[in-house]
N, C-alpha and C. Protein backbone atom coordinates (compact mmCIF):
# COMPACT_ATOMS: atom_id res chain seq x y z
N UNK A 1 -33.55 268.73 77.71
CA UNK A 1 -32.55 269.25 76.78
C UNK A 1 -31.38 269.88 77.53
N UNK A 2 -31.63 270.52 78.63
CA UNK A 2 -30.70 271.44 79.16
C UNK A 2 -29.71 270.37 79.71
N UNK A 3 -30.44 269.54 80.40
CA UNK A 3 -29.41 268.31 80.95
C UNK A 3 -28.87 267.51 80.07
N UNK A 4 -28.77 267.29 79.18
CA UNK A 4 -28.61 266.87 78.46
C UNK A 4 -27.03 267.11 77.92
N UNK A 5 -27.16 268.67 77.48
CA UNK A 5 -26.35 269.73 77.28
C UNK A 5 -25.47 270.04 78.47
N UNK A 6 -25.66 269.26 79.47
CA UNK A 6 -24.73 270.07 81.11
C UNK A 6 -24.42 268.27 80.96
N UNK A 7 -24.45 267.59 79.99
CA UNK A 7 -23.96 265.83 80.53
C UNK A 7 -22.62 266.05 79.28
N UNK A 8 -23.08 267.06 78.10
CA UNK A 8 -22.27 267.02 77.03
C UNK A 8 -20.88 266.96 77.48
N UNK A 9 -21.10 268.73 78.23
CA UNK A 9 -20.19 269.69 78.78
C UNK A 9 -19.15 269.09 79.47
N UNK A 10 -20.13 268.47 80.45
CA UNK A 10 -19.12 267.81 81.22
C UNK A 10 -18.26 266.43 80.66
N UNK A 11 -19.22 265.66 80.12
CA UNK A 11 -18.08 264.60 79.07
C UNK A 11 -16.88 265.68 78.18
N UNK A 12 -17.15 267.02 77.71
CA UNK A 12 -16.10 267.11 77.19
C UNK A 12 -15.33 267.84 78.07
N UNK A 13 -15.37 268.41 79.56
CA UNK A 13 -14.59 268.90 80.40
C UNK A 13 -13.61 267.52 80.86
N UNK A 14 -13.78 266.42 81.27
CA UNK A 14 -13.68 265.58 81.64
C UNK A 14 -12.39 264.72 80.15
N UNK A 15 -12.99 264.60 79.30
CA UNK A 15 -11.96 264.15 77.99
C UNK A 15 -10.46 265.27 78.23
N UNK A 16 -11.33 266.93 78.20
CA UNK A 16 -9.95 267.86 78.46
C UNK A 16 -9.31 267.52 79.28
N UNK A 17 -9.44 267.67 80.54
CA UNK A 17 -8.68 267.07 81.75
C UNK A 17 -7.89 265.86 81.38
N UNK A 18 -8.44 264.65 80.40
CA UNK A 18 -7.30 263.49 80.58
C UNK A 18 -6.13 263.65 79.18
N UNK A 19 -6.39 264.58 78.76
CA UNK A 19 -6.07 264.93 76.96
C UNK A 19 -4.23 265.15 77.53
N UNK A 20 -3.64 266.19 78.12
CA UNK A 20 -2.38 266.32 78.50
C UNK A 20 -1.33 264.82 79.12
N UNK A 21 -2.12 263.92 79.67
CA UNK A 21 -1.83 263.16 80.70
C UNK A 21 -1.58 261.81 79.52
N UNK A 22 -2.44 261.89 78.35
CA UNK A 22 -2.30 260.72 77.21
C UNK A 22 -1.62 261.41 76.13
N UNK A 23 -1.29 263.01 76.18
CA UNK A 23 0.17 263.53 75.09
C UNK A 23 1.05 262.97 75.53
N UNK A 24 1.37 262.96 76.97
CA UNK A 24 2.48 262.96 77.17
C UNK A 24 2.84 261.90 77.22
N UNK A 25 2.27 260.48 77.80
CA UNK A 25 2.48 259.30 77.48
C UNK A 25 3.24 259.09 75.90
N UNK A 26 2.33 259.65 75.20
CA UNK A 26 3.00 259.39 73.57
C UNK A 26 3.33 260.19 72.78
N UNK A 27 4.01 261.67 73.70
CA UNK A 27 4.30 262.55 72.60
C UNK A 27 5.72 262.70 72.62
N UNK A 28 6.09 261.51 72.97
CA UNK A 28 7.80 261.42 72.84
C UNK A 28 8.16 260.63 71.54
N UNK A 29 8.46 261.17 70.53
CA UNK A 29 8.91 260.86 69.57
C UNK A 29 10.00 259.55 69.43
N UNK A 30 11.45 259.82 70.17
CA UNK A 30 12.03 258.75 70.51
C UNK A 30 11.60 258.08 70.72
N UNK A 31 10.56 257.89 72.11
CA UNK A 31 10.56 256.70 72.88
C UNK A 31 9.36 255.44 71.82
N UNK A 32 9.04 256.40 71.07
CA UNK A 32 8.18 255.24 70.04
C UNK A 32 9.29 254.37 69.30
N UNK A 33 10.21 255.44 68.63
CA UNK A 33 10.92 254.83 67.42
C UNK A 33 11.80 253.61 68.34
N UNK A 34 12.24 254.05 69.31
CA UNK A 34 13.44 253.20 70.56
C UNK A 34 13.03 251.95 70.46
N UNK A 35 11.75 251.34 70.50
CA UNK A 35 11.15 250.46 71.16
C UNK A 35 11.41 249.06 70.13
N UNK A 36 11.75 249.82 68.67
CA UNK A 36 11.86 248.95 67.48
C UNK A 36 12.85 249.12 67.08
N UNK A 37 13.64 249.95 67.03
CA UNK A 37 14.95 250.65 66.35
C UNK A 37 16.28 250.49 67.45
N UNK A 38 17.15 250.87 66.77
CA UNK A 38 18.55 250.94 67.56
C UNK A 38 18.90 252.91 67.65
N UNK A 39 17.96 253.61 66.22
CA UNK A 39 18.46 254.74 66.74
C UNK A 39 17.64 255.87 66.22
N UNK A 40 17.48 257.07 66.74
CA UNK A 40 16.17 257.69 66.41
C UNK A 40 17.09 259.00 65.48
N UNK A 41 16.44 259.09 64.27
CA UNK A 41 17.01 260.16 63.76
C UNK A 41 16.35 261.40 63.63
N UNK A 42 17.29 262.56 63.97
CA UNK A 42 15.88 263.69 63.76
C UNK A 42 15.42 264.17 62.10
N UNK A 43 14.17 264.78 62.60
CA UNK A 43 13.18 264.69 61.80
C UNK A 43 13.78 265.86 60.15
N UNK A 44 14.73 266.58 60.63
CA UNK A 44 15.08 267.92 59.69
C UNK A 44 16.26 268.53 60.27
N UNK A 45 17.40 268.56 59.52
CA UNK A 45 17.15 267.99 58.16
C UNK A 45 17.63 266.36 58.37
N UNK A 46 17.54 265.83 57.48
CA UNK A 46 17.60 264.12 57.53
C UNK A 46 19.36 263.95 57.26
N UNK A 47 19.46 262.98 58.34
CA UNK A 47 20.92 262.62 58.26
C UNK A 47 21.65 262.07 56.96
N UNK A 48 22.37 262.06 56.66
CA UNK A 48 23.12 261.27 55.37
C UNK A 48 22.84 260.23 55.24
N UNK A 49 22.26 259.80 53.98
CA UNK A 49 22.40 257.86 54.01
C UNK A 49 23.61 257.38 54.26
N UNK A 50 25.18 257.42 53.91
CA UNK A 50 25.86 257.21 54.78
C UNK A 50 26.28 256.94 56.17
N UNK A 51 26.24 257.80 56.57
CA UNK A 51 26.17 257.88 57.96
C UNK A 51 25.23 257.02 58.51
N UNK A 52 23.83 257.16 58.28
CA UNK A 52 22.93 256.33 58.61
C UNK A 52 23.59 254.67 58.55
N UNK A 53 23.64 254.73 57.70
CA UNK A 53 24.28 252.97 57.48
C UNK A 53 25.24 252.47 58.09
N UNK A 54 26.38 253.64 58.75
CA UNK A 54 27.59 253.22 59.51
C UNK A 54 26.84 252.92 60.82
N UNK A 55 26.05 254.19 61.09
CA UNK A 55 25.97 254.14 62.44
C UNK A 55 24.57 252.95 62.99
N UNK A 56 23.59 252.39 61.79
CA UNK A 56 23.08 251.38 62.25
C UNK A 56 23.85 250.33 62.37
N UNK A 57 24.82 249.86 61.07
CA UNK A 57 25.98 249.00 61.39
C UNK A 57 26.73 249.15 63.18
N UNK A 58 27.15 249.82 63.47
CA UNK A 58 27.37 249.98 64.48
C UNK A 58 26.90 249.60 65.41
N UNK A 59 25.39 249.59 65.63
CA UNK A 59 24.90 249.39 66.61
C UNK A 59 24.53 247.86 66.60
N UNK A 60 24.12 247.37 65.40
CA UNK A 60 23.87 246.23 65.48
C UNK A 60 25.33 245.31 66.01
N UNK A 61 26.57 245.56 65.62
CA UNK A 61 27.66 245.27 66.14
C UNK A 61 27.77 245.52 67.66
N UNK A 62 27.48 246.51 67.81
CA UNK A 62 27.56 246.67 69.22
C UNK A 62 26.62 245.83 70.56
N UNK A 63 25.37 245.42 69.73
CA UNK A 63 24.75 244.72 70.21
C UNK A 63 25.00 243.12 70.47
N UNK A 64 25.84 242.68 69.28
CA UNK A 64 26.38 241.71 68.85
C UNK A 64 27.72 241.15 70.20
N UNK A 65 28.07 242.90 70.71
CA UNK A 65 29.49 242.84 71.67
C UNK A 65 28.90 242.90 72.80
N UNK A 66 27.49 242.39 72.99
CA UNK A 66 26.53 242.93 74.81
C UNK A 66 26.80 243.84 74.46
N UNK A 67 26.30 244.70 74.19
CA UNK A 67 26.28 246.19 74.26
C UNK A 67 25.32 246.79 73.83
N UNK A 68 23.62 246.43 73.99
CA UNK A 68 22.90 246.57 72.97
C UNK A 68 22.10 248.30 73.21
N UNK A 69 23.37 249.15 72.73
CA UNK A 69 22.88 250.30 73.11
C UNK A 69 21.81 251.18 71.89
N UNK A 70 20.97 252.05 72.55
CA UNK A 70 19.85 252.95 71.96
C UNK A 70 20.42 253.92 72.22
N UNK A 71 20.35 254.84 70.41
CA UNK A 71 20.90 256.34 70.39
C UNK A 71 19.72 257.17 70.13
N UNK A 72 19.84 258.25 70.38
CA UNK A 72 18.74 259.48 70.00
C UNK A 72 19.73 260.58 69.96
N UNK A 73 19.28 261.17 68.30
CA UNK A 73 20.05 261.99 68.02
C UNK A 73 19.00 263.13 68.01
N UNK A 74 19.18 264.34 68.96
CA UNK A 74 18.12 265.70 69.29
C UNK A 74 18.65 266.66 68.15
N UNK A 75 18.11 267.25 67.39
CA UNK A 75 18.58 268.04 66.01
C UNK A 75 18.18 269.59 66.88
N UNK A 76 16.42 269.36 66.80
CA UNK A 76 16.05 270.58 67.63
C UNK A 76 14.72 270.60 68.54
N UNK A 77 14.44 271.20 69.42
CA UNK A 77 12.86 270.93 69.65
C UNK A 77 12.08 269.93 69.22
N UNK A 78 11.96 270.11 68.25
CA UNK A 78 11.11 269.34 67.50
C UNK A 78 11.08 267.73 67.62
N UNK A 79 12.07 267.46 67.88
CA UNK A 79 12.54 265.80 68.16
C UNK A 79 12.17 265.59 69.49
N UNK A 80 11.78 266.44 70.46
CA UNK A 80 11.44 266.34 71.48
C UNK A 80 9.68 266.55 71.77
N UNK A 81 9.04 266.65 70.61
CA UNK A 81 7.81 266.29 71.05
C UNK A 81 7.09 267.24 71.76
N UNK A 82 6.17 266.55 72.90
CA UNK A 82 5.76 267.74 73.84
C UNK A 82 6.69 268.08 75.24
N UNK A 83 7.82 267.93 74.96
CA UNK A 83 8.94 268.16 76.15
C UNK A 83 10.20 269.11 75.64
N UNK A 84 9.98 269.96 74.47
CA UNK A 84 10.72 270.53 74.06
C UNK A 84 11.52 271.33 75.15
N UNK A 85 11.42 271.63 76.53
CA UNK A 85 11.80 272.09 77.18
C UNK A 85 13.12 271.14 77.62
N UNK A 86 13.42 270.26 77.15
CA UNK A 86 14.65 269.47 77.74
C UNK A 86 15.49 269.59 76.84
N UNK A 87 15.29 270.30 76.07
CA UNK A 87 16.37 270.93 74.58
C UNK A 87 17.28 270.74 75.05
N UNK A 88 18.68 270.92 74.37
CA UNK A 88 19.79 271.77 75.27
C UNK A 88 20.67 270.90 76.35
N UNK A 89 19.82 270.10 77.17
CA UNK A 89 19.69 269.49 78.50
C UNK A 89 19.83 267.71 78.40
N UNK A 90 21.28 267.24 77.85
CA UNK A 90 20.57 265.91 76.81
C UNK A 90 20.77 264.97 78.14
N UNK A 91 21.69 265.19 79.10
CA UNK A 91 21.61 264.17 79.95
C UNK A 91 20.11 264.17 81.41
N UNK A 92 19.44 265.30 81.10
CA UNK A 92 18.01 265.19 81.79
C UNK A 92 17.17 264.42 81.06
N UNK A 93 17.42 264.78 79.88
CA UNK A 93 16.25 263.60 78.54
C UNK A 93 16.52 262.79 78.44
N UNK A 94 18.04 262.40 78.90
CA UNK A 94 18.09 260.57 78.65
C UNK A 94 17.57 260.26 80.06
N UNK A 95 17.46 260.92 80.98
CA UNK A 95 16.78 260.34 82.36
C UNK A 95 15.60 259.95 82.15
N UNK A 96 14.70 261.05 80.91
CA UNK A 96 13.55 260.65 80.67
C UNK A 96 13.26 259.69 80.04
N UNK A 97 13.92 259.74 79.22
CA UNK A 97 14.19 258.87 77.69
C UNK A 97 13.92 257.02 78.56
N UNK A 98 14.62 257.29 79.22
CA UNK A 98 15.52 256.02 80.11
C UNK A 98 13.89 255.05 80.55
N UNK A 99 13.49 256.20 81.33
CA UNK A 99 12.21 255.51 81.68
C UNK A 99 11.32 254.68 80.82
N UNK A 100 10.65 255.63 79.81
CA UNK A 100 10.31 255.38 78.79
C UNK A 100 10.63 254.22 77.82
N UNK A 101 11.87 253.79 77.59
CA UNK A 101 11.91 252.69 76.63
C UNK A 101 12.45 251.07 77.82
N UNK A 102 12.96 251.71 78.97
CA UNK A 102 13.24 250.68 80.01
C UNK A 102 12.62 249.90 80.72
N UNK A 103 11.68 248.88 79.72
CA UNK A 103 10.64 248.30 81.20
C UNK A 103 10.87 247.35 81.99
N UNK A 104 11.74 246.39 81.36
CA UNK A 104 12.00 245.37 82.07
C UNK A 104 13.90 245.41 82.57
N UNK A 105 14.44 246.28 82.03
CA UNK A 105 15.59 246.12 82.49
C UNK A 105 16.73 247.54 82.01
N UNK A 106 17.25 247.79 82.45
CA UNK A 106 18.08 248.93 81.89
C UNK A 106 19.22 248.94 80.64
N UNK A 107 19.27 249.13 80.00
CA UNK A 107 20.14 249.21 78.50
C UNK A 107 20.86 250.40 78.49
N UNK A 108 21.79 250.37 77.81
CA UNK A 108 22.29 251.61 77.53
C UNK A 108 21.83 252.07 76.63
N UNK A 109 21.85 253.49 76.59
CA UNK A 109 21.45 254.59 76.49
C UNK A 109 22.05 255.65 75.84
N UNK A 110 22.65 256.39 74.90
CA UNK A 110 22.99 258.03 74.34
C UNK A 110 22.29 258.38 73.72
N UNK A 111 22.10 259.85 74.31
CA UNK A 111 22.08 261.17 73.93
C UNK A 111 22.70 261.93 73.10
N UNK A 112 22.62 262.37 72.05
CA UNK A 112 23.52 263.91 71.36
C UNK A 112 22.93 264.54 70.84
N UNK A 113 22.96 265.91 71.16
CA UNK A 113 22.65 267.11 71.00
C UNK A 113 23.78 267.79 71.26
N UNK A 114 23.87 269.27 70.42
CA UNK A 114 24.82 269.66 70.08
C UNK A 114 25.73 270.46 71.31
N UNK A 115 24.94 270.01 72.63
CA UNK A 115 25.45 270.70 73.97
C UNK A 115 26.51 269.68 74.41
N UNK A 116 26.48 268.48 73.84
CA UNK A 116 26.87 267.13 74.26
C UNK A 116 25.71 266.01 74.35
N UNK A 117 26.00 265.54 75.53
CA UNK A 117 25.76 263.75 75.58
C UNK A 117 24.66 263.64 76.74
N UNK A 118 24.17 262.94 76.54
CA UNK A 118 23.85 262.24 78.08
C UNK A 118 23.64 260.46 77.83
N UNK A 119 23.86 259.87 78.89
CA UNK A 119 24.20 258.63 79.38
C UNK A 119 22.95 258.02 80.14
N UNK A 120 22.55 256.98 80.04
CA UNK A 120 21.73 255.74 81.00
C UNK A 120 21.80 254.53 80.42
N UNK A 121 22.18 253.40 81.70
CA UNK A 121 22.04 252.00 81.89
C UNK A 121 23.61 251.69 81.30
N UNK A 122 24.76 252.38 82.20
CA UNK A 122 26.09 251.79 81.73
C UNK A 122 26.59 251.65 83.09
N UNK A 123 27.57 250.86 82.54
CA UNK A 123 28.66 250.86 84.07
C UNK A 123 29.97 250.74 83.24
N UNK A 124 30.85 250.44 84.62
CA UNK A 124 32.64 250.54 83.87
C UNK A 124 32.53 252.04 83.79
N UNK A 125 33.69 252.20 82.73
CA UNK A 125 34.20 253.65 82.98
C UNK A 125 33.06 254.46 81.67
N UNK A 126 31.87 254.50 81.57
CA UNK A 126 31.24 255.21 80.66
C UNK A 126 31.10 256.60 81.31
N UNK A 127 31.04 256.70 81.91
CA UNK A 127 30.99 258.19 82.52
C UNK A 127 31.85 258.89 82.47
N UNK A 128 33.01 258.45 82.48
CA UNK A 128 34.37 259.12 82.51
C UNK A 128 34.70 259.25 80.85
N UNK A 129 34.39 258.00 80.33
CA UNK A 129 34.81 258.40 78.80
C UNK A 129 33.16 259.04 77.99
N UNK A 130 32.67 259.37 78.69
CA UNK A 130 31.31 260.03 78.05
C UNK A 130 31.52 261.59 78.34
N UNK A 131 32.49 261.87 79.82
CA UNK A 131 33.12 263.24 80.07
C UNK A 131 34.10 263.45 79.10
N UNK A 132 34.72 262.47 78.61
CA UNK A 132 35.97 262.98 77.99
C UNK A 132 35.66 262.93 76.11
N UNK A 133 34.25 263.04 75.75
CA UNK A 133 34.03 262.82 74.36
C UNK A 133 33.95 264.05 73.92
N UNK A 134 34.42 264.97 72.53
CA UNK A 134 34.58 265.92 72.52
C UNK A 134 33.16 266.46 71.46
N UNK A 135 32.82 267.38 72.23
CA UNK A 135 31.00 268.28 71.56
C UNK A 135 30.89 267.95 69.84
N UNK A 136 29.71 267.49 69.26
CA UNK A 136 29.67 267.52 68.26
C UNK A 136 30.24 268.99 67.56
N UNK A 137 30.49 269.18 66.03
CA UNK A 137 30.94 269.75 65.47
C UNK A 137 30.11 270.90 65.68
N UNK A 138 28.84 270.72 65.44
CA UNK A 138 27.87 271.60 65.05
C UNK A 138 26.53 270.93 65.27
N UNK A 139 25.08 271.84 65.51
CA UNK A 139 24.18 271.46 65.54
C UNK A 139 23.08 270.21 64.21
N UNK A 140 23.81 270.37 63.49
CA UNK A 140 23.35 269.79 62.38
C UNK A 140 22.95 268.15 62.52
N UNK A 141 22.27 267.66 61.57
CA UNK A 141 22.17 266.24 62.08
C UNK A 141 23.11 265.38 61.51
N UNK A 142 23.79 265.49 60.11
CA UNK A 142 25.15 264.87 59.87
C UNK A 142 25.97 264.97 61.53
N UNK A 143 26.62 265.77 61.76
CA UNK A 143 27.20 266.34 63.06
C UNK A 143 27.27 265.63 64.53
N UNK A 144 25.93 265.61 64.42
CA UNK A 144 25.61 264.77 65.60
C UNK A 144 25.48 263.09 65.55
N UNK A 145 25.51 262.91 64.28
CA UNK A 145 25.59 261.18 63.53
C UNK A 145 26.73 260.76 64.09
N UNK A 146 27.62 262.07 63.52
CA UNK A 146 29.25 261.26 63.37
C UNK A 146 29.21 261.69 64.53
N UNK A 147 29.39 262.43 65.59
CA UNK A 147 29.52 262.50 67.11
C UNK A 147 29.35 261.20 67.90
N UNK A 148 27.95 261.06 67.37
CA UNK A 148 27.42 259.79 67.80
C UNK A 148 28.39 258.37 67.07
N UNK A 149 28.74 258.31 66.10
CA UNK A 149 29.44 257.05 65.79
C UNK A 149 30.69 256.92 66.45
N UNK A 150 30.95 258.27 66.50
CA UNK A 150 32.33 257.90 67.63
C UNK A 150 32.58 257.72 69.22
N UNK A 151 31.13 258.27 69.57
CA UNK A 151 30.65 257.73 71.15
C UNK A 151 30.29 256.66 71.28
N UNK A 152 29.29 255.64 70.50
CA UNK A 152 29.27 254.48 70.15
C UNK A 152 30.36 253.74 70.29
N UNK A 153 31.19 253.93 69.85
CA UNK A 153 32.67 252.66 70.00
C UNK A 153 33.45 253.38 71.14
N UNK A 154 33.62 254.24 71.79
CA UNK A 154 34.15 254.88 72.80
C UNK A 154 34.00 253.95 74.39
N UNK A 155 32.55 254.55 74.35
CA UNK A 155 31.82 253.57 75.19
C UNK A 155 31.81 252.32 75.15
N UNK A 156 31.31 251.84 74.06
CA UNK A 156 31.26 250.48 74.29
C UNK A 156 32.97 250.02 75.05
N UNK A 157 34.21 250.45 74.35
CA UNK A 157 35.29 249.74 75.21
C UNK A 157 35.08 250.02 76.22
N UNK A 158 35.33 251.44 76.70
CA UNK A 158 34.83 251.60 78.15
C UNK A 158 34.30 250.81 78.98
N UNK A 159 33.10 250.24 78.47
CA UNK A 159 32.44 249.59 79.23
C UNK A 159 32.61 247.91 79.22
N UNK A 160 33.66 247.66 78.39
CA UNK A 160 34.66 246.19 78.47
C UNK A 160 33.72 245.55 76.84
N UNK A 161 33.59 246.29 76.44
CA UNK A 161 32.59 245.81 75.55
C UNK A 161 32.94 246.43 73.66
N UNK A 162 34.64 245.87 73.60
CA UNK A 162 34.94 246.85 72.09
C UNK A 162 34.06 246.19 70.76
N UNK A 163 33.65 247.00 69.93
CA UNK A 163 33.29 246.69 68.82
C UNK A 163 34.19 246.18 67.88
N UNK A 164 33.70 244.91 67.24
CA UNK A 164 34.50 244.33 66.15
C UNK A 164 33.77 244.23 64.32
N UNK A 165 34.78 244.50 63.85
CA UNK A 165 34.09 244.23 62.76
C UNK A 165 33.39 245.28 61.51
N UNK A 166 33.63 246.20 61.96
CA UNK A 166 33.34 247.84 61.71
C UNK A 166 34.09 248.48 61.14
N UNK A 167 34.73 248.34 60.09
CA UNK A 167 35.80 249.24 59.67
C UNK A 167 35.11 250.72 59.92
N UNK A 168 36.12 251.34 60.15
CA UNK A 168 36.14 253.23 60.00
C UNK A 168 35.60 253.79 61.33
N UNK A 169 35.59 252.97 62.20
CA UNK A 169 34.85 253.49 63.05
C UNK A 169 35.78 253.41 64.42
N UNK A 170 36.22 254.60 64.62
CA UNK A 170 37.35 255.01 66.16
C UNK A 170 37.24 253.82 66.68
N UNK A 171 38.40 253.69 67.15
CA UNK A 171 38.48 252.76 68.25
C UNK A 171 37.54 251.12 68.46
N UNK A 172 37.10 250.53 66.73
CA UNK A 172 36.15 249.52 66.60
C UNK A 172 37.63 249.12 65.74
N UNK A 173 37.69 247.51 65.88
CA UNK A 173 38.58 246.75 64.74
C UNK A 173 37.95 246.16 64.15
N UNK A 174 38.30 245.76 63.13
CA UNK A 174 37.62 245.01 61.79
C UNK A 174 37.81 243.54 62.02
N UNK A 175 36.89 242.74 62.39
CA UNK A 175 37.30 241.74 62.37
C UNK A 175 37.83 240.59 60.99
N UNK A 176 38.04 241.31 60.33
CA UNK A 176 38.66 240.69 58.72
C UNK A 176 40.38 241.62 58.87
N UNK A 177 41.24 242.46 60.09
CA UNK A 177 42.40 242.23 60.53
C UNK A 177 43.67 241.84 60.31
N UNK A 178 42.78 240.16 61.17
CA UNK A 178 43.30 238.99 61.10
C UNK A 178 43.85 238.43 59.98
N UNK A 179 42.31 237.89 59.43
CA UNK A 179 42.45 238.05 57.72
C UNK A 179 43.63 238.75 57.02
N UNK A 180 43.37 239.50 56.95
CA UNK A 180 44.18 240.50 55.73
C UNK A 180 45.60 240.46 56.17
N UNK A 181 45.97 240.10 57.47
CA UNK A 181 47.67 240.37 57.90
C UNK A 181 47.68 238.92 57.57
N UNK A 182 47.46 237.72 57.83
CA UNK A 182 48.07 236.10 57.14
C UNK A 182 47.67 236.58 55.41
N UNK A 183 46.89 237.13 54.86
CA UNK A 183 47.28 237.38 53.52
C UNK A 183 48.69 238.17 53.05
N UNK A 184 48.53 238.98 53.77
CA UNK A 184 49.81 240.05 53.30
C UNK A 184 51.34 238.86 53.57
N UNK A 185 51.20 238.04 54.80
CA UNK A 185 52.18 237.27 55.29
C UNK A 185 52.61 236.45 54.08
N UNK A 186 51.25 235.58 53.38
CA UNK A 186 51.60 234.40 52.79
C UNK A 186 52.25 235.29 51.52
N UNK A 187 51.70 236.32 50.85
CA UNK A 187 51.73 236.76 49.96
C UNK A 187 53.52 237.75 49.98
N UNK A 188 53.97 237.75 50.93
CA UNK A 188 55.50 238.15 51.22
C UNK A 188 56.18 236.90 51.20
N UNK A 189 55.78 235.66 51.96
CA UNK A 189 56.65 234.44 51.73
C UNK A 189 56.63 233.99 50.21
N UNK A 190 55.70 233.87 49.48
CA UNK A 190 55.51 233.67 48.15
C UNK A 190 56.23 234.63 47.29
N UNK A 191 56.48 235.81 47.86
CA UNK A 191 57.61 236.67 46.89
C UNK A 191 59.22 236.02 46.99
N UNK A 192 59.13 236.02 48.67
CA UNK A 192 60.33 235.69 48.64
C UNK A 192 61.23 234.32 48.29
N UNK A 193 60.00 233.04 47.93
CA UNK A 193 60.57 231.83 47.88
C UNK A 193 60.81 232.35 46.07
N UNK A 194 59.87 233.07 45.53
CA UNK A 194 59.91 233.35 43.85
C UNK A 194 61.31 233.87 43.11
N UNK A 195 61.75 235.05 44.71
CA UNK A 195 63.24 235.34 44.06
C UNK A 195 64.01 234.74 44.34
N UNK A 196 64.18 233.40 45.65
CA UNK A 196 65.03 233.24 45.88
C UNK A 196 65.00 231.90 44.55
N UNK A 197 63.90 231.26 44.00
CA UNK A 197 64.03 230.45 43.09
C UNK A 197 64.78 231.14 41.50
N UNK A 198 64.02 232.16 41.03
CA UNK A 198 64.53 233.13 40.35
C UNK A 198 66.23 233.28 40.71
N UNK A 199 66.57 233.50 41.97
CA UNK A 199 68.30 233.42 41.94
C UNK A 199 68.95 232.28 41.64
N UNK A 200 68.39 230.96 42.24
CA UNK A 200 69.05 229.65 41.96
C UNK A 200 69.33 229.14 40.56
N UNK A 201 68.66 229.66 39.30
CA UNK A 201 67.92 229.34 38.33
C UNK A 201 69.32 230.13 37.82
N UNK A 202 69.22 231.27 38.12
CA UNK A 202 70.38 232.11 37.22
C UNK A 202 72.08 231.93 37.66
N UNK A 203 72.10 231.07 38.42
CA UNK A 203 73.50 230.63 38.99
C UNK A 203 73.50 229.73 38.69
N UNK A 204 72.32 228.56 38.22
CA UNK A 204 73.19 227.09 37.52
C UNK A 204 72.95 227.47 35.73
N UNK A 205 72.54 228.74 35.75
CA UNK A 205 72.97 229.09 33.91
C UNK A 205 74.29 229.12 33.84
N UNK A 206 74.65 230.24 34.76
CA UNK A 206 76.42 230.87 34.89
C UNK A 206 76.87 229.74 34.83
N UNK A 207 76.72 228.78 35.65
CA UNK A 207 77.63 227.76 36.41
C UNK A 207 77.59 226.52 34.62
N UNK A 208 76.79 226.36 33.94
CA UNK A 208 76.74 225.94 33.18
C UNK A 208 77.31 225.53 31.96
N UNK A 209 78.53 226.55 31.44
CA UNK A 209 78.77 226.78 30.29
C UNK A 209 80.63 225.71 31.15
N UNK A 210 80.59 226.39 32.45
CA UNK A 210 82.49 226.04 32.75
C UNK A 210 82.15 223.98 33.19
């Protein structure tokens, strides 16, 4: 019995010991959602359905432009799992982050939290225009959405890679543009052949009677 009881012990000393080493593998919240998603939202309070919809639009566009970047938006702690200690710190967590969803090749990568940004798997000038993006509004998760929708198209030119097709979104063009300026065009020539017919019409009245 006693051995028995000293085989328990030790199976459950032994489970303790590997228990930290298999949190941490999977107690990253992001790096689950990353793996399927384009963007991780935090947990409280919940972003706008709006927003949500621009900024998945976005990404799928962006992906569409090579650009197939993964966002994680950090609200508070809490989105960070058992690493809450990288709060605050968003370009150390995308180092982590980076690992984690990167197995076969490097992608880009943002960060926002309300300290700013952090960056992995870009080149071109993302660094420079990831320095020059200005702090979300506020900690909130609306806040950090729209932060994020406008780092999204920032970057991507930066990195030779503009988004099309996106209305409302900085520095993304709509690819319907095009479209809409040959409408406005045809639709000005069609005024103007209307008056100039409209004038001809009323000068062989005048001209009519002599």
């Amino acid at each position: 019995m006693r051995t028995g009881r000293r085989l328990v012990l030790a199976l459950g000393a032994l489970l303790a010991l590997s228990l930290p080493a298999t949190t941490l593998a999977d107690g990253d919240p992001a790096s689950d959602v990353l793996l399927g998603e384009n963007v991780f939202y935090p947990y409280q309070p919940a972003v706008s359905a709006s927003l949500q919809k621009t900024l998945n639009t976005e990404t799928v566009a962006a992906q569409r432009a090579k650009f197939p970047i993964k966002v994680a938006l950090i609200a508070s702690p809490i989105d960070l799992g058992v690493i809450p200690d990288l709060f605050g710190k968003p370009q150390q967590y995308a180092e982590f982050l980076d690992q984690e969803i990167s197995f076969q090749r490097k992608q880009p990568l943002l960060v926002v939290m309300s300290t700013g940004y952090g960056i992995q798997g870009m080149q071109g000038g993302a660094a420079g225009a990831a320095a020059l993006l200005a702090k979300p509004a506020g900690g909130q998760s609306d806040a950090l959405a729209q932060a994020a929708i406008t780092a999204v198209a920032k970057l991507a030119s930066a990195t030779g890679h503009p988004i099309q097709g996106v209305p409302g979104i900085p520095g993304a063009s709509s690819s319907n543009g095009g479209a809409t300026t040959v409408i406005v065009i045809v639709l000005a020539l069609a005024a103007v052949a209307t008056a100039g017919a409209l004038a001809a019409i009323t000068m062989r009245r005048r001209r009519a009677p002599a």
